[in-house]
PDB file of N, CA and C in Angstrom:
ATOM      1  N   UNK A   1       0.824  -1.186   0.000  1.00  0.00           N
ATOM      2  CA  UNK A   1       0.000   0.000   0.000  1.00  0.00           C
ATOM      3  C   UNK A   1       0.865   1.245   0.000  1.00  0.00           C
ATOM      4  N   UNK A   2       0.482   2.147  -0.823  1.00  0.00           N
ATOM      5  CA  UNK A   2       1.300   3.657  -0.840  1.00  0.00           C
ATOM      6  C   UNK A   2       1.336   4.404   0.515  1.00  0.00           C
ATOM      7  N   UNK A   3       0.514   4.295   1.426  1.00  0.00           N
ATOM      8  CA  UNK A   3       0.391   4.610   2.775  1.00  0.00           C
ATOM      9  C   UNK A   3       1.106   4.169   3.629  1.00  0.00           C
ATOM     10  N   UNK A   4       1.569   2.946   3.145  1.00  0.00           N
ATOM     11  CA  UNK A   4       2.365   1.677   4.229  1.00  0.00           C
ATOM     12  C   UNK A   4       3.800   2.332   3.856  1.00  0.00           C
ATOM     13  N   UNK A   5       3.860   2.264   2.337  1.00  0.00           N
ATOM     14  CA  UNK A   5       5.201   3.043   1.974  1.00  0.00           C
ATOM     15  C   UNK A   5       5.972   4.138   2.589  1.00  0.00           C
ATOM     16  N   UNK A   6       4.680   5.037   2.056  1.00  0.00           N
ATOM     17  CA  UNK A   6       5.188   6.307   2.392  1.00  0.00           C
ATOM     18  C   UNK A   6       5.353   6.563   3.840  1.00  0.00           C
ATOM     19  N   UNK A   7       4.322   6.307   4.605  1.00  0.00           N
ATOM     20  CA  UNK A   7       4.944   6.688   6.443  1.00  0.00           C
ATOM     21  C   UNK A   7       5.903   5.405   7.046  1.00  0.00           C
ATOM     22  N   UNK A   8       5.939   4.540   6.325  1.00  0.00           N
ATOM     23  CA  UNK A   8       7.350   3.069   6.841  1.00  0.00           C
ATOM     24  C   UNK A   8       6.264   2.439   7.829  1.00  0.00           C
ATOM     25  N   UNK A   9       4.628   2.863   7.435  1.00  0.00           N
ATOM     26  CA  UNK A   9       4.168   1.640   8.178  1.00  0.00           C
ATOM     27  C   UNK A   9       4.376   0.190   7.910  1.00  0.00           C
ATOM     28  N   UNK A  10       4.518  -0.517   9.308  1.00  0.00           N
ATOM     29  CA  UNK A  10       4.519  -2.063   8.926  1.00  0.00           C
ATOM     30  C   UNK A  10       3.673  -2.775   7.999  1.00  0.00           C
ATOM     31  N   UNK A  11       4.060  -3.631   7.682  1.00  0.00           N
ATOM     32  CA  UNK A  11       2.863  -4.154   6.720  1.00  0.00           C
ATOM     33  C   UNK A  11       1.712  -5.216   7.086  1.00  0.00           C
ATOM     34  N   UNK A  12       1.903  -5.544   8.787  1.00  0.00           N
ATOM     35  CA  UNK A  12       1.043  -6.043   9.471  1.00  0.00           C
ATOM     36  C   UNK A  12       0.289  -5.127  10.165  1.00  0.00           C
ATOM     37  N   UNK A  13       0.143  -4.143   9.974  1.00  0.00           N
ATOM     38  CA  UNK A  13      -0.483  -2.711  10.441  1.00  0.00           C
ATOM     39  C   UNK A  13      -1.722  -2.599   9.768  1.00  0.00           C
ATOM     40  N   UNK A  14      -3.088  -2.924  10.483  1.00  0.00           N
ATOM     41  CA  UNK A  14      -4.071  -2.969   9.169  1.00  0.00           C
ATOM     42  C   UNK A  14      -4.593  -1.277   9.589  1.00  0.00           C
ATOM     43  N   UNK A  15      -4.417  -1.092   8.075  1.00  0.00           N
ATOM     44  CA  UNK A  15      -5.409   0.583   7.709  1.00  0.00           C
ATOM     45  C   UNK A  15      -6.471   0.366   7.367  1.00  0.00           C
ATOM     46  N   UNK A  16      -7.541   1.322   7.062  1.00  0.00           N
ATOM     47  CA  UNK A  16      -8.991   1.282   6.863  1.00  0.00           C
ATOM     48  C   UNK A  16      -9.139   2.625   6.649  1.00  0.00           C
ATOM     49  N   UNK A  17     -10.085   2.905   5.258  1.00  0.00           N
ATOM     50  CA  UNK A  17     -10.322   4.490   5.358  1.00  0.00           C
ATOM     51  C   UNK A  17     -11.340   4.465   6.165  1.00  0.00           C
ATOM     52  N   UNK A  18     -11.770   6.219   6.492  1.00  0.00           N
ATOM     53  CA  UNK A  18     -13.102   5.618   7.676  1.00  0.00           C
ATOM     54  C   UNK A  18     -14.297   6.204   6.914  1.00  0.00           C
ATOM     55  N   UNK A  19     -14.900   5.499   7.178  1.00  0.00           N
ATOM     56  CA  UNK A  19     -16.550   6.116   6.437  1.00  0.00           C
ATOM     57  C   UNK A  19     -17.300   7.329   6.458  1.00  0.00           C
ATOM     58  N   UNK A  20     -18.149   8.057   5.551  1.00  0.00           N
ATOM     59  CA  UNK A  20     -18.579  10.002   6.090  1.00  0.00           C
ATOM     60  C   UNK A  20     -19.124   9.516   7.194  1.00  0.00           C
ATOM     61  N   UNK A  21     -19.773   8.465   7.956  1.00  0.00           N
ATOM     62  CA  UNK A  21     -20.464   8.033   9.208  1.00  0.00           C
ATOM     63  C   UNK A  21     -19.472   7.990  10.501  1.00  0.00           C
ATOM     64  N   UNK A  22     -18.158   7.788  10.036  1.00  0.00           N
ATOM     65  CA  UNK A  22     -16.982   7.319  11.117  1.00  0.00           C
ATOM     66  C   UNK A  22     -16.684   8.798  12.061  1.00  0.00           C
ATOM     67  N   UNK A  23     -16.334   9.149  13.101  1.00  0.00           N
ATOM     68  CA  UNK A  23     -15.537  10.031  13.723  1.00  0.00           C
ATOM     69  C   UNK A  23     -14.419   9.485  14.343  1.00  0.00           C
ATOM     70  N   UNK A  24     -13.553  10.168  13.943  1.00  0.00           N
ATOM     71  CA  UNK A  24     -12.587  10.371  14.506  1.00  0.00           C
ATOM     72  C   UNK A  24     -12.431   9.819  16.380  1.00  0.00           C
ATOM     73  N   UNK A  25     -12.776  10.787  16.830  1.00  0.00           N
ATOM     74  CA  UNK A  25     -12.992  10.653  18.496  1.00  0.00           C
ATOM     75  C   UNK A  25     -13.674   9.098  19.199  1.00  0.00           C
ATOM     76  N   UNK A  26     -14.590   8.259  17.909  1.00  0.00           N
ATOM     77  CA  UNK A  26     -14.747   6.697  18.673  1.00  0.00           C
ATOM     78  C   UNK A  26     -14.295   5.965  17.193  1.00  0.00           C
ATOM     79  N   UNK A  27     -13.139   5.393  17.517  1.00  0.00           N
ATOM     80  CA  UNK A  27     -12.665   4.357  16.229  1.00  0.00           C
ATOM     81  C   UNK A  27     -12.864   3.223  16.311  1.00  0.00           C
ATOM     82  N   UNK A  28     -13.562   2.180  15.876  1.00  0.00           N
ATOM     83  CA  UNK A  28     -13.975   0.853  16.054  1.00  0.00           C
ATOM     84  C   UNK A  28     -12.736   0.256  16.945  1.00  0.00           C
ATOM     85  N   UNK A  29     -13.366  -0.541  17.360  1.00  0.00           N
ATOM     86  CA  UNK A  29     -13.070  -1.452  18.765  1.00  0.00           C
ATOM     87  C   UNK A  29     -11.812  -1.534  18.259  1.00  0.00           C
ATOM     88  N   UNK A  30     -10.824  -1.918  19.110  1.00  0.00           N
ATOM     89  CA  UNK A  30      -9.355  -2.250  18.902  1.00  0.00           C
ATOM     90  C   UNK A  30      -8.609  -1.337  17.590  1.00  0.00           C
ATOM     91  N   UNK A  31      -9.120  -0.884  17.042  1.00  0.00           N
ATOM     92  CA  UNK A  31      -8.364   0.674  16.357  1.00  0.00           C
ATOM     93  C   UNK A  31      -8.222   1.914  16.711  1.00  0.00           C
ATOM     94  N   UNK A  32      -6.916   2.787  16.324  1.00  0.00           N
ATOM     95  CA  UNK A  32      -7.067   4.239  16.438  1.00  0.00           C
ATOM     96  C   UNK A  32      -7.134   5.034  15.574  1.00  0.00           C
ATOM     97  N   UNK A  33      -7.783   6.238  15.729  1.00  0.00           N
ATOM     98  CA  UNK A  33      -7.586   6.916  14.175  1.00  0.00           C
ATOM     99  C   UNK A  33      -6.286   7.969  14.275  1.00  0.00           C
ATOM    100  N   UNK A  34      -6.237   8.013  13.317  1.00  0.00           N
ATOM    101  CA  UNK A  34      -4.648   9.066  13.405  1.00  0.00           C
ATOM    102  C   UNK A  34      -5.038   9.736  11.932  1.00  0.00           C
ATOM    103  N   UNK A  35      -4.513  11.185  11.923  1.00  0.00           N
ATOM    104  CA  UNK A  35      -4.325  11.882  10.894  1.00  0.00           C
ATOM    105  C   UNK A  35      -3.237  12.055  10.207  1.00  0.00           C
ATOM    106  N   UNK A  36      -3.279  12.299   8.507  1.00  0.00           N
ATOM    107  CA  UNK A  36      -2.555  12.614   7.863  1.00  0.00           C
ATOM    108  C   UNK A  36      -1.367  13.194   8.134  1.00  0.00           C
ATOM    109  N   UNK A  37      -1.721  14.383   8.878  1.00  0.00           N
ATOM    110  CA  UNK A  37      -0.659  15.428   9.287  1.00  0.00           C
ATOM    111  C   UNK A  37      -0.239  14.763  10.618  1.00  0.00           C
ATOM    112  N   UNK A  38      -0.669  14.045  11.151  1.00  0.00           N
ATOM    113  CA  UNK A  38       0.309  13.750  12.400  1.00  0.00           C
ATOM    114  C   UNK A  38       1.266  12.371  11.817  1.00  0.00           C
ATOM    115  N   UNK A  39       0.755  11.999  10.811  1.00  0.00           N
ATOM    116  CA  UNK A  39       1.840  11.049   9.671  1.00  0.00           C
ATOM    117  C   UNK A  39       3.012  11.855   9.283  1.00  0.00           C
ATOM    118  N   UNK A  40       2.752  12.555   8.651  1.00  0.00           N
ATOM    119  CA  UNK A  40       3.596  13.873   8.148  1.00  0.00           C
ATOM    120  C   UNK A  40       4.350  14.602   9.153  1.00  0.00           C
ATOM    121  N   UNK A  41       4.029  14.633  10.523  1.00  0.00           N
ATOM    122  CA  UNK A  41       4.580  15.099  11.916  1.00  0.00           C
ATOM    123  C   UNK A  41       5.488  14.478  11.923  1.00  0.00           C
ATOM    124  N   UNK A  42       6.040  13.160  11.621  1.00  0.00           N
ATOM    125  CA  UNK A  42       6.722  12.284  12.244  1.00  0.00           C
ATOM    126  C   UNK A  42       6.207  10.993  12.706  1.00  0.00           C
ATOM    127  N   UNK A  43       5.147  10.646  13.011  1.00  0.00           N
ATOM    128  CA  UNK A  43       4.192   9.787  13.933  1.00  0.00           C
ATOM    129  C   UNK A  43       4.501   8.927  12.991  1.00  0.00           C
ATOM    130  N   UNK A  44       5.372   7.999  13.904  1.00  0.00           N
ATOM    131  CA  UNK A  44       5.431   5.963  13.392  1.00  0.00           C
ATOM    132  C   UNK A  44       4.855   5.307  13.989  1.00  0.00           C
ATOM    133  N   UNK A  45       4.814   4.003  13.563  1.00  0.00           N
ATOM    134  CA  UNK A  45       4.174   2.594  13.813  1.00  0.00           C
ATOM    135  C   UNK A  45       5.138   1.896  14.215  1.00  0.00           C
ATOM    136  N   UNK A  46       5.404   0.639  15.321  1.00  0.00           N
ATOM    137  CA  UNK A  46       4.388   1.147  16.291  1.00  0.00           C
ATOM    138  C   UNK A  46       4.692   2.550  17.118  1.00  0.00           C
ATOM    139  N   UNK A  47       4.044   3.575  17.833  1.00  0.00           N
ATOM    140  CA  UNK A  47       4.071   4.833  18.459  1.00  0.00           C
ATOM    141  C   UNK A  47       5.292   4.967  19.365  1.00  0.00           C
ATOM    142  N   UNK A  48       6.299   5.443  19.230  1.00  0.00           N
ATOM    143  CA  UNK A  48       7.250   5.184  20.911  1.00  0.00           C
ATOM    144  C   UNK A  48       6.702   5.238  21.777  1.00  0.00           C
ATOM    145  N   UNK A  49       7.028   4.192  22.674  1.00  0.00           N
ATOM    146  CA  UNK A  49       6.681   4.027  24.311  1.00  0.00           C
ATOM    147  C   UNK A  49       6.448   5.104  24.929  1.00  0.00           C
ATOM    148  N   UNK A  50       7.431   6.185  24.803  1.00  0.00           N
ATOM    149  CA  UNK A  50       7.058   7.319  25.771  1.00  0.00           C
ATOM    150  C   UNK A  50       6.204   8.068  25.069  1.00  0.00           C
ATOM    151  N   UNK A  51       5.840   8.373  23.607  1.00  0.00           N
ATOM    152  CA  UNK A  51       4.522   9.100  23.188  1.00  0.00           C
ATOM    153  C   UNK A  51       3.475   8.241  23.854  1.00  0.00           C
ATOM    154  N   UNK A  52       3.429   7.075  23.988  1.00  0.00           N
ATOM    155  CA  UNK A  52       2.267   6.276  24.589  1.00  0.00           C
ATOM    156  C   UNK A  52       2.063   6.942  25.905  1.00  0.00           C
ATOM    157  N   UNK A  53       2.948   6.796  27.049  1.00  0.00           N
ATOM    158  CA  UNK A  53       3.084   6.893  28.245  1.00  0.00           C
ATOM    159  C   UNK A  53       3.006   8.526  28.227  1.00  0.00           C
ATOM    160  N   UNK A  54       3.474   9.297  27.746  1.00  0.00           N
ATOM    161  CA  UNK A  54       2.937  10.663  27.948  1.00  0.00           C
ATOM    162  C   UNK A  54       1.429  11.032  27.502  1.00  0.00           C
ATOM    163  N   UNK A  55       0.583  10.467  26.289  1.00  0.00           N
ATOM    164  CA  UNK A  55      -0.670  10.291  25.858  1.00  0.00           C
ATOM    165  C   UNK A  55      -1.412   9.672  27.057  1.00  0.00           C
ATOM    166  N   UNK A  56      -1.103   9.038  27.575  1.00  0.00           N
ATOM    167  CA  UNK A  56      -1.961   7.895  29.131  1.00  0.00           C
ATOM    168  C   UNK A  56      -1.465   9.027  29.831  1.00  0.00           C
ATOM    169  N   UNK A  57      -0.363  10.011  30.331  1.00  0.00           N
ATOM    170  CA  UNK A  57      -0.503  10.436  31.476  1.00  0.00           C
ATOM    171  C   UNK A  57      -1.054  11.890  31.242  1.00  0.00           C
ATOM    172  N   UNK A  58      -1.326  12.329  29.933  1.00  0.00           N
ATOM    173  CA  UNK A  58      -2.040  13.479  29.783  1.00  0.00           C
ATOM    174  C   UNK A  58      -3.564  12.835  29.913  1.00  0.00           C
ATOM    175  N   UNK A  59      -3.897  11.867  29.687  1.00  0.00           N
ATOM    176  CA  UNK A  59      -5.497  11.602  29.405  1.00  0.00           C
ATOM    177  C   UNK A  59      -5.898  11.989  27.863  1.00  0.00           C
ATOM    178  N   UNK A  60      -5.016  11.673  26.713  1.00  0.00           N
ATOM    179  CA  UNK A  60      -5.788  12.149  25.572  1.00  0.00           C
ATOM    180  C   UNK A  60      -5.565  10.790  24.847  1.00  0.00           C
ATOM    181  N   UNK A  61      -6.343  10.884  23.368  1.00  0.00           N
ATOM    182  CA  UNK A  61      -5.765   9.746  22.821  1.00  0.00           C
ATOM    183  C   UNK A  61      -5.045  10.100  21.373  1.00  0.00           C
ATOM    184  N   UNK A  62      -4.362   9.452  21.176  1.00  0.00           N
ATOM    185  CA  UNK A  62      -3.483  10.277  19.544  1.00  0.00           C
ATOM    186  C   UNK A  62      -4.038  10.459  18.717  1.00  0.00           C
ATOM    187  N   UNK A  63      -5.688  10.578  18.118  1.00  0.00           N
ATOM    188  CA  UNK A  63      -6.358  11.189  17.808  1.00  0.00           C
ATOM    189  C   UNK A  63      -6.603  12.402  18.067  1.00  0.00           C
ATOM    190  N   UNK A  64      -6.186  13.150  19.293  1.00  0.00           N
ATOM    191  CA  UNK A  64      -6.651  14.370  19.761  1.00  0.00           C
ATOM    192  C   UNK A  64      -5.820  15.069  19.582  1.00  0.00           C
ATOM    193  N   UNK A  65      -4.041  14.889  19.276  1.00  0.00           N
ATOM    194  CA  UNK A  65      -3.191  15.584  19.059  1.00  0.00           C
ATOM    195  C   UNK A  65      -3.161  16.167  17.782  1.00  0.00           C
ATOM    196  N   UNK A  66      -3.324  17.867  17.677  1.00  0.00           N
ATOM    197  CA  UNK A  66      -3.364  18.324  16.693  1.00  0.00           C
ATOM    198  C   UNK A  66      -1.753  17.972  15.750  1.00  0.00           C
ATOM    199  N   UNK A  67      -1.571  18.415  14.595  1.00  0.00           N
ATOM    200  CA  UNK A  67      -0.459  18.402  14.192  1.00  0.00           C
ATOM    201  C   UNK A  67       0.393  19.110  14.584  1.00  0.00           C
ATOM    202  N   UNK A  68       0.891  20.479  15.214  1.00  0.00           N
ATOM    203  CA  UNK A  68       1.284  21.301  15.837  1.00  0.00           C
ATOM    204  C   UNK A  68       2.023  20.250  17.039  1.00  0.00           C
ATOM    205  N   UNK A  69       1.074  20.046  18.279  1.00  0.00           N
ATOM    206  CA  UNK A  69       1.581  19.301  18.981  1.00  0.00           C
ATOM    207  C   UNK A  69       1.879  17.932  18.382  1.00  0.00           C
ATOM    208  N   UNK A  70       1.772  17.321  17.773  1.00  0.00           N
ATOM    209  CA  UNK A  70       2.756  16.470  16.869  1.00  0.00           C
ATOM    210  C   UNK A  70       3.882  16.525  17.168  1.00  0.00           C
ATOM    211  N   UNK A  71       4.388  17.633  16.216  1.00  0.00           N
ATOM    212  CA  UNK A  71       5.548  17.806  15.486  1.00  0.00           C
ATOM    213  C   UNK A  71       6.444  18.026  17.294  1.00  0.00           C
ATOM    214  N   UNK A  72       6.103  18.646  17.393  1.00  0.00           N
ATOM    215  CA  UNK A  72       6.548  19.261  19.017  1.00  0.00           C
ATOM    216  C   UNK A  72       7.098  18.010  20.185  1.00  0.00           C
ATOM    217  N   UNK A  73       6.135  17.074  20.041  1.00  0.00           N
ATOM    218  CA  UNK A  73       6.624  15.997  20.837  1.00  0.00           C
ATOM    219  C   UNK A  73       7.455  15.174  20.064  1.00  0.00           C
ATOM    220  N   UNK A  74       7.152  15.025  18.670  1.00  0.00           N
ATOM    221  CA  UNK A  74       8.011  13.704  18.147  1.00  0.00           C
ATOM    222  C   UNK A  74       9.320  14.563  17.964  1.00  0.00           C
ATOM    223  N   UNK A  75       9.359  15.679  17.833  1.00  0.00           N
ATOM    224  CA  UNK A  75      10.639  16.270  18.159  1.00  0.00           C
ATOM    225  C   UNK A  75      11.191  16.356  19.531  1.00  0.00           C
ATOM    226  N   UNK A  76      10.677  16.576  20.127  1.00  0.00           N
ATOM    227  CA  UNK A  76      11.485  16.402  21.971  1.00  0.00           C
ATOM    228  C   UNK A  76      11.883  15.266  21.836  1.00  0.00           C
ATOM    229  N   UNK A  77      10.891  13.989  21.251  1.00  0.00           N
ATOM    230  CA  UNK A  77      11.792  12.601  21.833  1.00  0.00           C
ATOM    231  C   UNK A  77      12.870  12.596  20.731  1.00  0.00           C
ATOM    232  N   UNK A  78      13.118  13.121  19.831  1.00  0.00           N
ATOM    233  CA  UNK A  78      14.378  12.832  19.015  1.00  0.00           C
ATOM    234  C   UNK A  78      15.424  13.563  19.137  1.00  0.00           C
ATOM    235  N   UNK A  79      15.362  14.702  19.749  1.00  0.00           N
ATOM    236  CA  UNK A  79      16.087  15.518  20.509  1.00  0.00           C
ATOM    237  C   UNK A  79      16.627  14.809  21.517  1.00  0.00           C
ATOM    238  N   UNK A  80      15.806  14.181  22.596  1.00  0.00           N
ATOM    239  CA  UNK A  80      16.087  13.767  23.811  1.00  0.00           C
ATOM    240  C   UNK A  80      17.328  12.541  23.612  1.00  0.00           C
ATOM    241  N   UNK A  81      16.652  11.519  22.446  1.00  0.00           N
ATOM    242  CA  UNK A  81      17.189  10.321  22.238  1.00  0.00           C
ATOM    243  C   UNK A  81      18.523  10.520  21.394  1.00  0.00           C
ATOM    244  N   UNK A  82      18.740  12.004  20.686  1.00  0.00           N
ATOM    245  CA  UNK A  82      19.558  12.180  20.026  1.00  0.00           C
ATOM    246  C   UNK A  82      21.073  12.497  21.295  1.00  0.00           C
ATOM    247  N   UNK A  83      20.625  12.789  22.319  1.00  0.00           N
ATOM    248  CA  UNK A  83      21.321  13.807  23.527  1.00  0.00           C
ATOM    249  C   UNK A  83      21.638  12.137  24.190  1.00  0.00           C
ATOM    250  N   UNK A  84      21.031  10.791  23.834  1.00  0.00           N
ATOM    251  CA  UNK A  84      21.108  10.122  24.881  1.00  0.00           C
ATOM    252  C   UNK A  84      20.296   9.545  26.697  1.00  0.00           C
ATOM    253  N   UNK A  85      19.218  10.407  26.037  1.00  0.00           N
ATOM    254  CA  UNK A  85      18.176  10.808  27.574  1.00  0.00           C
ATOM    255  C   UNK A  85      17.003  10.109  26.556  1.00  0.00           C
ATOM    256  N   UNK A  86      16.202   9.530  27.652  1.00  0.00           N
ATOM    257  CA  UNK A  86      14.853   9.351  27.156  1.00  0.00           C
ATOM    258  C   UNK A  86      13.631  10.123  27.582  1.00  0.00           C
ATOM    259  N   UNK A  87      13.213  11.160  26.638  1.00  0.00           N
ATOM    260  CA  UNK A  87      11.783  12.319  26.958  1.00  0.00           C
ATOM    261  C   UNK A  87      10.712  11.098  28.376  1.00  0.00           C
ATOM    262  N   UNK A  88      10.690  11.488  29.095  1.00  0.00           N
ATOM    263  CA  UNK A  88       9.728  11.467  29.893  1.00  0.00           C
ATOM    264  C   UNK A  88       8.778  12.269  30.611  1.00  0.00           C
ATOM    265  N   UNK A  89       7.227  12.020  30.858  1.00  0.00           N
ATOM    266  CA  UNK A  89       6.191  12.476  31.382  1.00  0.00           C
ATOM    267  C   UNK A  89       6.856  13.828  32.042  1.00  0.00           C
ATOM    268  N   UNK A  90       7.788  13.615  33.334  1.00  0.00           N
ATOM    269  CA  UNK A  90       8.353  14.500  34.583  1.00  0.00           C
ATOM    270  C   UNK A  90       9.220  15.393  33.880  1.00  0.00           C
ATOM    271  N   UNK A  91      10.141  15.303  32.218  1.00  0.00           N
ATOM    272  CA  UNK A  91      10.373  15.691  31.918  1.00  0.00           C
ATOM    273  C   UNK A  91       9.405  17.001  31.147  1.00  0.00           C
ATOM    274  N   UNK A  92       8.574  16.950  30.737  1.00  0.00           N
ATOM    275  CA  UNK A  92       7.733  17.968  30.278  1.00  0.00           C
ATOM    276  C   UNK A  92       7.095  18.544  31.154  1.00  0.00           C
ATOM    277  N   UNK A  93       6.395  17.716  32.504  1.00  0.00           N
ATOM    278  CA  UNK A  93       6.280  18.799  33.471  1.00  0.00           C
ATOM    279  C   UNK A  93       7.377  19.421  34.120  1.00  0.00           C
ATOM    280  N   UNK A  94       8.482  19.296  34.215  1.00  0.00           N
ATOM    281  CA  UNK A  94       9.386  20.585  34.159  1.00  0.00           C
ATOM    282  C   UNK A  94       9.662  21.479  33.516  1.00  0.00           C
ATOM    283  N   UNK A  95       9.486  21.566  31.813  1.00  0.00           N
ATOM    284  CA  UNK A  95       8.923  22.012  31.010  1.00  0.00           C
ATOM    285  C   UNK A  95       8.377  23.193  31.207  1.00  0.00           C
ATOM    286  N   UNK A  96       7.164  22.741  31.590  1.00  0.00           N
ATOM    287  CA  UNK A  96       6.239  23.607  31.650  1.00  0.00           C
ATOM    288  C   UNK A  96       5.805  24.235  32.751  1.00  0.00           C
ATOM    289  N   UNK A  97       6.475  24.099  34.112  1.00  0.00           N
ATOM    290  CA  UNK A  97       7.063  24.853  34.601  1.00  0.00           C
ATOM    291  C   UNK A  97       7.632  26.260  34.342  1.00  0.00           C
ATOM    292  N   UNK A  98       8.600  25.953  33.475  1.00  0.00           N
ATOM    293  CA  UNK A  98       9.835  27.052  33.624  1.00  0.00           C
ATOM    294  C   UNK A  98       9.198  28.012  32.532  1.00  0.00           C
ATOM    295  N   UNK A  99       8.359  27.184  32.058  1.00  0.00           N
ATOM    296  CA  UNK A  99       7.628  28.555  30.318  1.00  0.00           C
ATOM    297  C   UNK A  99       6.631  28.861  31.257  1.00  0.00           C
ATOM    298  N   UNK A 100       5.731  28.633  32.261  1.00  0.00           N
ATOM    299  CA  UNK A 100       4.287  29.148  32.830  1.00  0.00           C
ATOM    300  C   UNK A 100       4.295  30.462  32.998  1.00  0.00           C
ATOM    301  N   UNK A 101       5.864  30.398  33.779  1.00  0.00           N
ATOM    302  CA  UNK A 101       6.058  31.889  34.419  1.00  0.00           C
ATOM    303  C   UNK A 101       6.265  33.483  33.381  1.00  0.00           C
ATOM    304  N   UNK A 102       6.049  32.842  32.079  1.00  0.00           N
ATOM    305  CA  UNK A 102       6.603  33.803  31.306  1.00  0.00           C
ATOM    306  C   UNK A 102       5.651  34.378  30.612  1.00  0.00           C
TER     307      UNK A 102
END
């Protein structure tokens, strides 16, 4: 599939377009939906562990991440992993910390 190609999804990765009936926000049982642009963000298959674990400790699901915040996280963890550190949860709430005040 050109989709599988182009983002280096696996090829045991099943896609599905979704129907004008489908939303986004409830994706049939055991699927997620993900957007184009958060493909284009960076966003691989399977998700890194810590995008998972920061998604569970915000309460959202990777459907809800606009592309903006995309790009933003899959860049911290490649930053992080590039430095040798692995981006974690405690790491962004320090983060955001130090920008609140400003």
């Amino acid at each position: 599939m050109l989709l599988h190609k182009n983002f280096h999804i696996p090829n045991d990765v099943v896609t599905m377009v979704p129907k004008r009936s489908d939303w986004a926000s409830l994706p049939p049982l055991g699927y997620l939906t993900v957007s184009e642009t958060s493909l284009r963000a960076g966003l691989r298959f399977p998700p890194p562990t810590v995008l998972v674990e920061i998604l569970r400790r915000c309460g959202v699901c990777l459907s809800q991440f606009s592309y903006r915040a995309m790009l933003v996280i899959v860049g911290l963890i490649s930053l992080f992993r590039d430095r040798g550190v692995v981006l974690t949860p405690e790491h962004l709430s320090r983060m955001e910390r130090l920008t609140s005040d400003m």
